[in-house]
PDB file of N, CA and C in Angstrom:
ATOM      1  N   UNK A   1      -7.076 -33.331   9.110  1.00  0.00           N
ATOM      2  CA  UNK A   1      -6.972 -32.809  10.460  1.00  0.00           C
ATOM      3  C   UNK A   1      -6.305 -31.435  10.472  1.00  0.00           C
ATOM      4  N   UNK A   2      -4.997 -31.212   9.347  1.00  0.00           N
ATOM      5  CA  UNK A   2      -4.350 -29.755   9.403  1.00  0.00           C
ATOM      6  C   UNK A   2      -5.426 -28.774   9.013  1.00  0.00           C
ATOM      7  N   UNK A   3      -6.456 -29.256   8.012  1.00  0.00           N
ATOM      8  CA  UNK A   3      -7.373 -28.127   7.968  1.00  0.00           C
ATOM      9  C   UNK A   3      -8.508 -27.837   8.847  1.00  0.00           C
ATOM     10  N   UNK A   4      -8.605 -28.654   9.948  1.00  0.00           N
ATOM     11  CA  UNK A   4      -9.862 -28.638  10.578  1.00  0.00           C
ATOM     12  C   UNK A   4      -9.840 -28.276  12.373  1.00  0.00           C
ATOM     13  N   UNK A   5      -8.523 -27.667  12.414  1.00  0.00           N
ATOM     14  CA  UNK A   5      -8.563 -26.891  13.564  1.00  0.00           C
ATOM     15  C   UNK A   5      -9.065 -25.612  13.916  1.00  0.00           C
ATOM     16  N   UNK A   6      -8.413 -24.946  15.247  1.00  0.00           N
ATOM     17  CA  UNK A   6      -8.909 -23.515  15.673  1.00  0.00           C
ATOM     18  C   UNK A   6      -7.863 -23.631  16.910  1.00  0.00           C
ATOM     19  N   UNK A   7      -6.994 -21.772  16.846  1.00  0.00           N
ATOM     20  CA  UNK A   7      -6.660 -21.983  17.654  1.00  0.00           C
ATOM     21  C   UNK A   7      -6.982 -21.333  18.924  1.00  0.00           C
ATOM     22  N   UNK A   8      -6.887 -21.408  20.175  1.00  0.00           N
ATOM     23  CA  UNK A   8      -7.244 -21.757  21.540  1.00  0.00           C
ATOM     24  C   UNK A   8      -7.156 -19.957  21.805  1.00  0.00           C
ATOM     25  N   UNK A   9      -7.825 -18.810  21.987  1.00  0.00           N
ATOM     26  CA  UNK A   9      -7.988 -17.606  22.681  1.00  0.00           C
ATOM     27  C   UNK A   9      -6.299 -17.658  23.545  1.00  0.00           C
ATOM     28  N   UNK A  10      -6.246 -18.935  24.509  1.00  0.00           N
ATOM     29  CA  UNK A  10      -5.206 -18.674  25.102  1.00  0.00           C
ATOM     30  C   UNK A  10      -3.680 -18.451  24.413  1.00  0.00           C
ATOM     31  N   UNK A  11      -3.731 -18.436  23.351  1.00  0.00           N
ATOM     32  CA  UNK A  11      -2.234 -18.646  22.969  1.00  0.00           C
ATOM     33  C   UNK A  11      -1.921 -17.288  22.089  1.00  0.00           C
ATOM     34  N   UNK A  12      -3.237 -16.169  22.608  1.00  0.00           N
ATOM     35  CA  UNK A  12      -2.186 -14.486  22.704  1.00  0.00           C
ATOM     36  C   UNK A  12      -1.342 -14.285  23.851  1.00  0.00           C
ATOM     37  N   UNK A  13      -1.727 -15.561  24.855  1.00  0.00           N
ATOM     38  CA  UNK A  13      -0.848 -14.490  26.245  1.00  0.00           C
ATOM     39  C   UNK A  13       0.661 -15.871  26.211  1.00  0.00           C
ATOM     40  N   UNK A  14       0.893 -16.087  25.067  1.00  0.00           N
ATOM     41  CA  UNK A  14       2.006 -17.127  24.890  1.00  0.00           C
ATOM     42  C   UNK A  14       3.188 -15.897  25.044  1.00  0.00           C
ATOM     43  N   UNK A  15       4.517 -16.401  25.265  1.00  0.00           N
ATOM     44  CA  UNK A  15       5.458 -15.252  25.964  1.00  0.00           C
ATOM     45  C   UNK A  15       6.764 -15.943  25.182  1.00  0.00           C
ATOM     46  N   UNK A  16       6.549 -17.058  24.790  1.00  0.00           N
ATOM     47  CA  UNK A  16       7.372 -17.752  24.017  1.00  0.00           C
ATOM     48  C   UNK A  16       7.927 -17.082  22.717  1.00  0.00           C
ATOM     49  N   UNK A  17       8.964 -16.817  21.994  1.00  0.00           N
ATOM     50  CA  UNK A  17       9.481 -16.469  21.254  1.00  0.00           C
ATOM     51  C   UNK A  17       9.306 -17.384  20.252  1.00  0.00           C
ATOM     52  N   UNK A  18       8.341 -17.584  19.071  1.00  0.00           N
ATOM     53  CA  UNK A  18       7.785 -18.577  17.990  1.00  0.00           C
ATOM     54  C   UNK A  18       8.601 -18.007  16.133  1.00  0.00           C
ATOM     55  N   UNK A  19       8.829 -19.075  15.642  1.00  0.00           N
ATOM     56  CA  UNK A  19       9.300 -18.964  14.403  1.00  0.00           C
ATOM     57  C   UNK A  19       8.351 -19.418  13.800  1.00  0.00           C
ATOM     58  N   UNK A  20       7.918 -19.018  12.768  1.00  0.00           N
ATOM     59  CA  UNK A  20       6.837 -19.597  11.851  1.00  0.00           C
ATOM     60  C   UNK A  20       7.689 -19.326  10.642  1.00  0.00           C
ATOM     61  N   UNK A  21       7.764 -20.935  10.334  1.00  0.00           N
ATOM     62  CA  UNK A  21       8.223 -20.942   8.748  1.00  0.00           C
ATOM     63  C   UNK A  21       7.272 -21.802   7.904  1.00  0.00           C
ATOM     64  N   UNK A  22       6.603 -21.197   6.655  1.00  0.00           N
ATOM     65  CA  UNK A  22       5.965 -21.806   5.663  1.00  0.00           C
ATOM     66  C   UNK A  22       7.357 -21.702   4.196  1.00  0.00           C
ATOM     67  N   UNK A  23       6.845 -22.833   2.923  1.00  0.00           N
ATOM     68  CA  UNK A  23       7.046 -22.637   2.389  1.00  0.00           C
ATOM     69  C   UNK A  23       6.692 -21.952   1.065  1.00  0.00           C
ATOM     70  N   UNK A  24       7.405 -21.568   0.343  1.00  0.00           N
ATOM     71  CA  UNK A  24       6.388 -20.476  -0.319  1.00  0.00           C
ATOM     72  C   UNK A  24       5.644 -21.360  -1.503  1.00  0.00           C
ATOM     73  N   UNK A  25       5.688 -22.757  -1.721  1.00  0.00           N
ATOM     74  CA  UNK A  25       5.372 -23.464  -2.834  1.00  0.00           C
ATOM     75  C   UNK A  25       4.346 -24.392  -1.912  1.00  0.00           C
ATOM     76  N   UNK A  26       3.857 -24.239  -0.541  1.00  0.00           N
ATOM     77  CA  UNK A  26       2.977 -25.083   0.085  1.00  0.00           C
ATOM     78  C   UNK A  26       1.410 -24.684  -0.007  1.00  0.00           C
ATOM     79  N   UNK A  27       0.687 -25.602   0.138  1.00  0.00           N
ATOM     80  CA  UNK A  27      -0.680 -25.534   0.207  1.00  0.00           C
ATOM     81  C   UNK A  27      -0.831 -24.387   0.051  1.00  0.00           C
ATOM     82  N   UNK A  28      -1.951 -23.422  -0.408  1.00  0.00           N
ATOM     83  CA  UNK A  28      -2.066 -21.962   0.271  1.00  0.00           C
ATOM     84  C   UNK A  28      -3.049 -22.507   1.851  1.00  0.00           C
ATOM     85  N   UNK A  29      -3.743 -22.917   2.228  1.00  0.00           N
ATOM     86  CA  UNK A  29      -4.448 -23.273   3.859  1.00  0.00           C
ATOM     87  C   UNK A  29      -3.439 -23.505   4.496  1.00  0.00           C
ATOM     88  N   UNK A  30      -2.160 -23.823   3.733  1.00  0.00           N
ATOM     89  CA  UNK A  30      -0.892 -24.128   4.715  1.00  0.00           C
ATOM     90  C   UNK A  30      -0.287 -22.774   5.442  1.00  0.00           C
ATOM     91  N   UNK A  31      -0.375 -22.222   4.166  1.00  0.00           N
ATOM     92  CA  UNK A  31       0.643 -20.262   4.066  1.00  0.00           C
ATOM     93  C   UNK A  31      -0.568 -19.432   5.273  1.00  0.00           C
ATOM     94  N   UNK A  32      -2.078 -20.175   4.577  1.00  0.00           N
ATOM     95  CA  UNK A  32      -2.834 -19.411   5.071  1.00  0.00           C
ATOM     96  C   UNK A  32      -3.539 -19.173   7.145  1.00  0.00           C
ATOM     97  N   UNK A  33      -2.922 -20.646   7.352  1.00  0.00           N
ATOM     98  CA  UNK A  33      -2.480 -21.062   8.606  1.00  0.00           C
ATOM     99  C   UNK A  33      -1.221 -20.560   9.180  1.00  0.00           C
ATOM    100  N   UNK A  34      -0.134 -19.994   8.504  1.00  0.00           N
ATOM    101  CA  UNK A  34       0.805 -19.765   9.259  1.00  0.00           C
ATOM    102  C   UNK A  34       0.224 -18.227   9.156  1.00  0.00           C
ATOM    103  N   UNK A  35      -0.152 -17.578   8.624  1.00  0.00           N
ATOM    104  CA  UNK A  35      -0.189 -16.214   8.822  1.00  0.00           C
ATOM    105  C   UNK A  35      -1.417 -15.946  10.187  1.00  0.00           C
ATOM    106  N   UNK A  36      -2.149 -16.938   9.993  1.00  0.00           N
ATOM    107  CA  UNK A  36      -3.574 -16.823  11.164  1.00  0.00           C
ATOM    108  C   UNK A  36      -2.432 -16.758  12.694  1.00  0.00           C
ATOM    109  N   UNK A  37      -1.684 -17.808  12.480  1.00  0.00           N
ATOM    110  CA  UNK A  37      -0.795 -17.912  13.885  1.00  0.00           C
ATOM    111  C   UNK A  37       0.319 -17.075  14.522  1.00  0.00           C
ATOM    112  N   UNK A  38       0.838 -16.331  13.126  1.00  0.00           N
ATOM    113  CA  UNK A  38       1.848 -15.228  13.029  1.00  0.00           C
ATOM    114  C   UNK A  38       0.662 -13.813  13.900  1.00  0.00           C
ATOM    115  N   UNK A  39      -0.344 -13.895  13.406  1.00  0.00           N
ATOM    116  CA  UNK A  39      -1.126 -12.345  13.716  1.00  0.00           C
ATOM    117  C   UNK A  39      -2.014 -12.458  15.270  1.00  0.00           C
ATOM    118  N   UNK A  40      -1.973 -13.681  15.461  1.00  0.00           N
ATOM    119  CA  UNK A  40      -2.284 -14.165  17.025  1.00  0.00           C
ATOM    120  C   UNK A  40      -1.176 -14.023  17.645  1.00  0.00           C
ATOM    121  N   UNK A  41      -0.196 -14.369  17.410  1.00  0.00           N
ATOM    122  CA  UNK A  41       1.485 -14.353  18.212  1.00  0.00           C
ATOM    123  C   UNK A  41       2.176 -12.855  17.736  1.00  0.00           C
ATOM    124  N   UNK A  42       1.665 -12.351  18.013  1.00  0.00           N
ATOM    125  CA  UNK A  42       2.269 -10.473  17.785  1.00  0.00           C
ATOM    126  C   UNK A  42       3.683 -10.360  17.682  1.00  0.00           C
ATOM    127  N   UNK A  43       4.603 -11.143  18.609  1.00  0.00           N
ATOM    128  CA  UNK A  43       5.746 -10.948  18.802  1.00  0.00           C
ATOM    129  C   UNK A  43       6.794 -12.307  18.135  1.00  0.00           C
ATOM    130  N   UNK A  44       5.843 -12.840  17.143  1.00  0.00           N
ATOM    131  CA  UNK A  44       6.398 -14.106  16.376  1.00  0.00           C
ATOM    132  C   UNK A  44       7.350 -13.270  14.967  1.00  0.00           C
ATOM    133  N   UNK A  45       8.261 -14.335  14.563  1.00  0.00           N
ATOM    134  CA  UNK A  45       8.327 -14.005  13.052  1.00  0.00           C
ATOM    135  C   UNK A  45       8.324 -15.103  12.223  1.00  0.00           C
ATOM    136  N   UNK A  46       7.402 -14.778  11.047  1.00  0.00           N
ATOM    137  CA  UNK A  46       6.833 -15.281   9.865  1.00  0.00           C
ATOM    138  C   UNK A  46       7.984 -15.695   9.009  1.00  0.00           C
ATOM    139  N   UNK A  47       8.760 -16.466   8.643  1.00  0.00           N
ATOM    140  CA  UNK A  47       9.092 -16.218   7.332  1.00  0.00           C
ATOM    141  C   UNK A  47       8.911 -17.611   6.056  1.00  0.00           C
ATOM    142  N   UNK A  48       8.381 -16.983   4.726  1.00  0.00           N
ATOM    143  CA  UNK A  48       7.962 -17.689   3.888  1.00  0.00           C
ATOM    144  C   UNK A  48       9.393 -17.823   3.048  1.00  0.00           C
ATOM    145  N   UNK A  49       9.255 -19.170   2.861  1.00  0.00           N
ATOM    146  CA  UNK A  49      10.835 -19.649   2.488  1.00  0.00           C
ATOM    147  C   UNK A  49      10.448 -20.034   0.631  1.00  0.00           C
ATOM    148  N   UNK A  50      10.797 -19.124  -0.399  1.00  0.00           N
ATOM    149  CA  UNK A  50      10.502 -19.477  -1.534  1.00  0.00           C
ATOM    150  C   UNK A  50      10.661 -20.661  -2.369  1.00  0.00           C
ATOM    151  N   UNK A  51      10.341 -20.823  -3.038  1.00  0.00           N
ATOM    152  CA  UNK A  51      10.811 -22.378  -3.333  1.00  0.00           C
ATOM    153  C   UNK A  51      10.240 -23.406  -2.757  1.00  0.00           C
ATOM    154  N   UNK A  52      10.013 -23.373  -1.953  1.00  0.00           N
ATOM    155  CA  UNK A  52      10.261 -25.140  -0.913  1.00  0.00           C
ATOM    156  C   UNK A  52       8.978 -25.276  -0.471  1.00  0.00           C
ATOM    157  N   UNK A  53       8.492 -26.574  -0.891  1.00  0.00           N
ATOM    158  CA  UNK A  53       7.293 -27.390  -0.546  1.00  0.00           C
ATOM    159  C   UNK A  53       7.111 -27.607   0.651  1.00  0.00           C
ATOM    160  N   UNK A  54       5.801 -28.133   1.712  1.00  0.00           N
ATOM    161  CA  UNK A  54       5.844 -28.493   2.912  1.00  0.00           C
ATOM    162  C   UNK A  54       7.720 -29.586   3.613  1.00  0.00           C
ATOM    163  N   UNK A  55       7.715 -28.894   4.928  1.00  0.00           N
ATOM    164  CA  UNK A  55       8.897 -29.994   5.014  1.00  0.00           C
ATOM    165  C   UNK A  55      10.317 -29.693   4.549  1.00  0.00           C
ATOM    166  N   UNK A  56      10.099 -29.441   3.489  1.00  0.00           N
ATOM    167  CA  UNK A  56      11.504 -28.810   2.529  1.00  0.00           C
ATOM    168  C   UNK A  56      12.605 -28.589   3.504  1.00  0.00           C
ATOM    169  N   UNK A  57      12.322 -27.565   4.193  1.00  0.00           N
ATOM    170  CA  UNK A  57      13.150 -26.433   4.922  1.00  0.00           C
ATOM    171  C   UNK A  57      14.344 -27.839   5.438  1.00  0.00           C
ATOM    172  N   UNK A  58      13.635 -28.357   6.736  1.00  0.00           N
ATOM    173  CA  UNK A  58      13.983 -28.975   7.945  1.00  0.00           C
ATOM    174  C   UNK A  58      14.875 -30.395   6.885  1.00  0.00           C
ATOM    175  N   UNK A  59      14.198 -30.718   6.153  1.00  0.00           N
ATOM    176  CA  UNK A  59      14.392 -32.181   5.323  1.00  0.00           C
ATOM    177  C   UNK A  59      15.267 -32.088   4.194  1.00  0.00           C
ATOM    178  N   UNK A  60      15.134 -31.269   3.036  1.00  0.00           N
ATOM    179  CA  UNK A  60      16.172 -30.823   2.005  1.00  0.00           C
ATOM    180  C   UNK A  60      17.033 -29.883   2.152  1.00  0.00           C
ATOM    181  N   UNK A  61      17.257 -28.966   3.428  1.00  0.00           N
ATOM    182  CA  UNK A  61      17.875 -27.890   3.252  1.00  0.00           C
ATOM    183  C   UNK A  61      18.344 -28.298   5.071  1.00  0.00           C
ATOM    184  N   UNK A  62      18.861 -29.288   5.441  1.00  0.00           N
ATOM    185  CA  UNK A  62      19.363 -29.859   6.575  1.00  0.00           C
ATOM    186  C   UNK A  62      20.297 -28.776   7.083  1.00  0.00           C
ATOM    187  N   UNK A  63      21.166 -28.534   6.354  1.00  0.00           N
ATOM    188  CA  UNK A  63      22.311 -27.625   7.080  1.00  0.00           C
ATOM    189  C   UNK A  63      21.546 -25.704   7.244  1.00  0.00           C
ATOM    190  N   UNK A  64      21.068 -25.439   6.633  1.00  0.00           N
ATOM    191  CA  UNK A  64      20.528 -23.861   6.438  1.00  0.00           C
ATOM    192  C   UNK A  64      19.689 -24.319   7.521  1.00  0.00           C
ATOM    193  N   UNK A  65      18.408 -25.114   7.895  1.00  0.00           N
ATOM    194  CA  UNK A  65      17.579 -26.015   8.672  1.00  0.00           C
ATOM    195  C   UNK A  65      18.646 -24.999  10.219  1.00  0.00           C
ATOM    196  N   UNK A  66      19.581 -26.317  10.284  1.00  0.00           N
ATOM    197  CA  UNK A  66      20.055 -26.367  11.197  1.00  0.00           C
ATOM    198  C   UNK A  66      21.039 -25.141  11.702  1.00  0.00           C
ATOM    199  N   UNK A  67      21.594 -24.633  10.818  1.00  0.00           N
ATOM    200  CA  UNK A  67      21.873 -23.108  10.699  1.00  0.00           C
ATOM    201  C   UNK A  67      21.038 -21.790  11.512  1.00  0.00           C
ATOM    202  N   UNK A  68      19.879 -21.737  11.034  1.00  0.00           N
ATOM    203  CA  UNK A  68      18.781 -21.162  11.682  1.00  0.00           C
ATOM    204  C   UNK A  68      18.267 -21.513  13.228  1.00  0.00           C
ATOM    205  N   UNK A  69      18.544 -22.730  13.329  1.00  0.00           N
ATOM    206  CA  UNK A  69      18.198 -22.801  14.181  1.00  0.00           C
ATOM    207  C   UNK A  69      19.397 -22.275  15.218  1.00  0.00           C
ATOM    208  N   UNK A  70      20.564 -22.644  14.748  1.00  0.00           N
ATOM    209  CA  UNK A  70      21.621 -22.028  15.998  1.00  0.00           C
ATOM    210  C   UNK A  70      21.111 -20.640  15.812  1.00  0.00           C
ATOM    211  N   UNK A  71      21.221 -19.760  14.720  1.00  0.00           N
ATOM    212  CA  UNK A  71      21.122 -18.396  15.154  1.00  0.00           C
ATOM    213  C   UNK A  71      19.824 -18.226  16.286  1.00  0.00           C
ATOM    214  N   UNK A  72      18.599 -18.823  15.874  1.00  0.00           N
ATOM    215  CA  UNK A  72      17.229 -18.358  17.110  1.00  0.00           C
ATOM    216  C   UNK A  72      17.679 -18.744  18.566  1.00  0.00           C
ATOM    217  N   UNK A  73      18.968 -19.863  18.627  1.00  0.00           N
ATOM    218  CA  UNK A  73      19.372 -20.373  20.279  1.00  0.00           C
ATOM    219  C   UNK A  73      20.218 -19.329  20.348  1.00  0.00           C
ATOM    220  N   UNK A  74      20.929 -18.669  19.608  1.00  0.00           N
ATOM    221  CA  UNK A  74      21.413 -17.777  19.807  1.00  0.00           C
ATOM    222  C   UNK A  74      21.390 -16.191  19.984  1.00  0.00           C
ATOM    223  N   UNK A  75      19.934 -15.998  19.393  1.00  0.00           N
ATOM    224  CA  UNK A  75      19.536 -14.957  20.130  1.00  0.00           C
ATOM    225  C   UNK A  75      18.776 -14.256  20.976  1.00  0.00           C
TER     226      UNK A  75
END
């Protein structure tokens, strides 16, 4: 199903402030999906997290995870 989407025309006029994190050891259709969504969302940021398999981030790296996330509520 992750490979067999498309996304929706409507979600250039998204106004939402989006984080896109891949890891840099995931699928490439994975890497290659976050960049399709990064270049539709103009005002997103991308970042490829080295090392870390799908999941990684949020699941093995709990505190940095959660770290990040205060800084984006925070700015």
């Amino acid at each position: 199903a992750n490979s067999l989407y498309s996304l929706k025309e409507s979600i250039k006029s998204c106004s939402a402030k989006v984080y896109i994190f891949v890891g840099g050891k995931e699928n490439k259709a994975m890497q290659k999906s976050a960049k399709i969504i990064h270049q539709a969302l103009q005002e997103s940021v991308l970042q490829v997290l080295p090392g870390l398999y799908h999941g990684e981030f949020s699941i093995n790296q709990g505190m940095d995870y959660a770290n990040k996330i205060r800084e984006m509520i925070e700015d």
